[in-house]
C-alpha atoms as a PDB file:
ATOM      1  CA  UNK A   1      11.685   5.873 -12.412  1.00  0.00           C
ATOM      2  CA  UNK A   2       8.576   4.565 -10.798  1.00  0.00           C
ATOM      3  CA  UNK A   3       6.212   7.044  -8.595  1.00  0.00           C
ATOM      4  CA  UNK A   4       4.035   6.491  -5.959  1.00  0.00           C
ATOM      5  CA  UNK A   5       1.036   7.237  -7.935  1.00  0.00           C
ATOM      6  CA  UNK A   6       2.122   4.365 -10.331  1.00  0.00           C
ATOM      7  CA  UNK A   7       2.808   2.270  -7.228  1.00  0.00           C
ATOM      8  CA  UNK A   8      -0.995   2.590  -6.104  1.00  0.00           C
ATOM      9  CA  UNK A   9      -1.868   1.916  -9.647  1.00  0.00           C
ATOM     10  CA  UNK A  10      -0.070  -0.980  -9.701  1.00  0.00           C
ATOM     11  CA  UNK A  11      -1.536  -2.383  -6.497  1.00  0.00           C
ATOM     12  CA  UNK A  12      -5.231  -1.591  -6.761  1.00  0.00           C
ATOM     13  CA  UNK A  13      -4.798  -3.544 -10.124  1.00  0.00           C
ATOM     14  CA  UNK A  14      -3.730  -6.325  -8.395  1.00  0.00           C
ATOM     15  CA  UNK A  15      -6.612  -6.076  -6.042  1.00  0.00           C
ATOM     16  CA  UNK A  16      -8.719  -6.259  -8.760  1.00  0.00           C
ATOM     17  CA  UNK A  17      -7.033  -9.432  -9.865  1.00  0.00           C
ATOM     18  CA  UNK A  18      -7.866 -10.881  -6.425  1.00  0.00           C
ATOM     19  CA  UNK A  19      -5.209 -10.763  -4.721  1.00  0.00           C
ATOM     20  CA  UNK A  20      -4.902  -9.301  -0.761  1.00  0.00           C
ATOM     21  CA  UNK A  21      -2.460  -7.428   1.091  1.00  0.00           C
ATOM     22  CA  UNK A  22      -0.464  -9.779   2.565  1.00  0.00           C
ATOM     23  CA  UNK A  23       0.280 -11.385  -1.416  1.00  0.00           C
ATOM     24  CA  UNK A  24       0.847  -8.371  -2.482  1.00  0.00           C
ATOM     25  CA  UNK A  25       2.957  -6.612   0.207  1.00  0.00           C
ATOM     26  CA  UNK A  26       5.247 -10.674  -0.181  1.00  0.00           C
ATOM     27  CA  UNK A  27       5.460 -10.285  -3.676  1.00  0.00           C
ATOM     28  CA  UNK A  28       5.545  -6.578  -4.682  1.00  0.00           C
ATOM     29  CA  UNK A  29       5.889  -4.126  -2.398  1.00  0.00           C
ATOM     30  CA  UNK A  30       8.486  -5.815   0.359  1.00  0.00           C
ATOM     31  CA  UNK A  31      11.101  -5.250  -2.057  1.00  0.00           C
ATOM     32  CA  UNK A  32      10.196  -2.239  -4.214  1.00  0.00           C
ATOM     33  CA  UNK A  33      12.747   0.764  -3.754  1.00  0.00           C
ATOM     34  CA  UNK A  34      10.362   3.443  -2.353  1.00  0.00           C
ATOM     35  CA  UNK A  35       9.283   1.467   0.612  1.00  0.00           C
ATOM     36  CA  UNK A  36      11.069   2.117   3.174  1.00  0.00           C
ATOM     37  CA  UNK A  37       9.511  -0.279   5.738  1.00  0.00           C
ATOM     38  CA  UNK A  38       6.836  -2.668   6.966  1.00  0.00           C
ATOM     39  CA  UNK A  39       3.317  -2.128   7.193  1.00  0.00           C
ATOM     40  CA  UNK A  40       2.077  -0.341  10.554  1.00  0.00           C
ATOM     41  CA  UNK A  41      -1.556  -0.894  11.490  1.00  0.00           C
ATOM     42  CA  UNK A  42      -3.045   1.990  12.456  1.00  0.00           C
ATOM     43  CA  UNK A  43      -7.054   4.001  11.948  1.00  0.00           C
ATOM     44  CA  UNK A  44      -7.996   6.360   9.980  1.00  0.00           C
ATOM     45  CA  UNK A  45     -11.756   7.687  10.260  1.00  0.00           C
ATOM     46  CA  UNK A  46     -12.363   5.145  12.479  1.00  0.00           C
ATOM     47  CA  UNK A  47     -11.331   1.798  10.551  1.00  0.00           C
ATOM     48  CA  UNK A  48      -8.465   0.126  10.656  1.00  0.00           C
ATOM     49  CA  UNK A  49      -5.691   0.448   7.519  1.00  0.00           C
ATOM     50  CA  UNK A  50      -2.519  -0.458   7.275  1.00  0.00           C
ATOM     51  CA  UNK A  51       0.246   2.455   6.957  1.00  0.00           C
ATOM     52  CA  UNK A  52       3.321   2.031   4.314  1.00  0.00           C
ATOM     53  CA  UNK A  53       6.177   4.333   4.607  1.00  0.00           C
ATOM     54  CA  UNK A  54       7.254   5.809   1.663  1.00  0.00           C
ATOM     55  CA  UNK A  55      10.184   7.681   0.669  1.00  0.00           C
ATOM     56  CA  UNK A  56       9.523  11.457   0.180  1.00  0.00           C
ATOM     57  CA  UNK A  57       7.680  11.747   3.301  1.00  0.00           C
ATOM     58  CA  UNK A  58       5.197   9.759   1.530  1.00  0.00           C
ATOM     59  CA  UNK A  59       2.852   6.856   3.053  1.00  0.00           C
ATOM     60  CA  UNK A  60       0.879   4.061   1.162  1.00  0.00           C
ATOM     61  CA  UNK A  61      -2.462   3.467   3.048  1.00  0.00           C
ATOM     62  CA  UNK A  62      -4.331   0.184   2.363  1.00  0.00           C
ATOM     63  CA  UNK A  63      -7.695   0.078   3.389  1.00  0.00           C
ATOM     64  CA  UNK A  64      -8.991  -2.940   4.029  1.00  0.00           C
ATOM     65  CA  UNK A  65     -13.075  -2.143   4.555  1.00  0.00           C
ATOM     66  CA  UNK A  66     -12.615  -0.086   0.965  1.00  0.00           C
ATOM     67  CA  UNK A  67     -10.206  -3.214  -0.960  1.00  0.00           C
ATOM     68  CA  UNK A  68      -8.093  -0.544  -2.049  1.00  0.00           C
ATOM     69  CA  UNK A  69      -4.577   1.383  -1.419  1.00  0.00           C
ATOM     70  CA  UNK A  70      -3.817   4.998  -1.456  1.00  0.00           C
ATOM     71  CA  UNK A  71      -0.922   7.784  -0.601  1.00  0.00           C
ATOM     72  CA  UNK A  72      -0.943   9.990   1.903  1.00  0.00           C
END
């Protein structure tokens, strides 16, 4: 069974491959089991990322200014 922390590996690789959020959230993450929903923009530390809800209380955090995704 896939984890989160696999998930973010998965999709700062893809980063790295070039790709942005909106590819990957179309052909990855829209239909992988633990997300539960769509993006939500939102801030952290005063720049703007985009908030994935997880299961397990969990939340992927892309951050565009940084090219890369994290859990929260």
């Amino acid at each position: 069974m896939e984890k989160a922390d696999d998930l973010i590996d998965r999709c700062n690789r893809l980063i790295g491959e070039g790709m942005d959020f909106p590819m990957i959230w179309n052909s990855y993450l829209k239909g992988h089991r633990l997300v539960l929903g769509p993006p939500i923009q939102s801030y952290r530390n005063d720049q703007p990322v985009l908030r994935v809800p997880l299961f397990y209380r969990q939340t992927l955090i892309f951050m565009a200014s940084e090219a890369q995704f994290a859990i929260e």
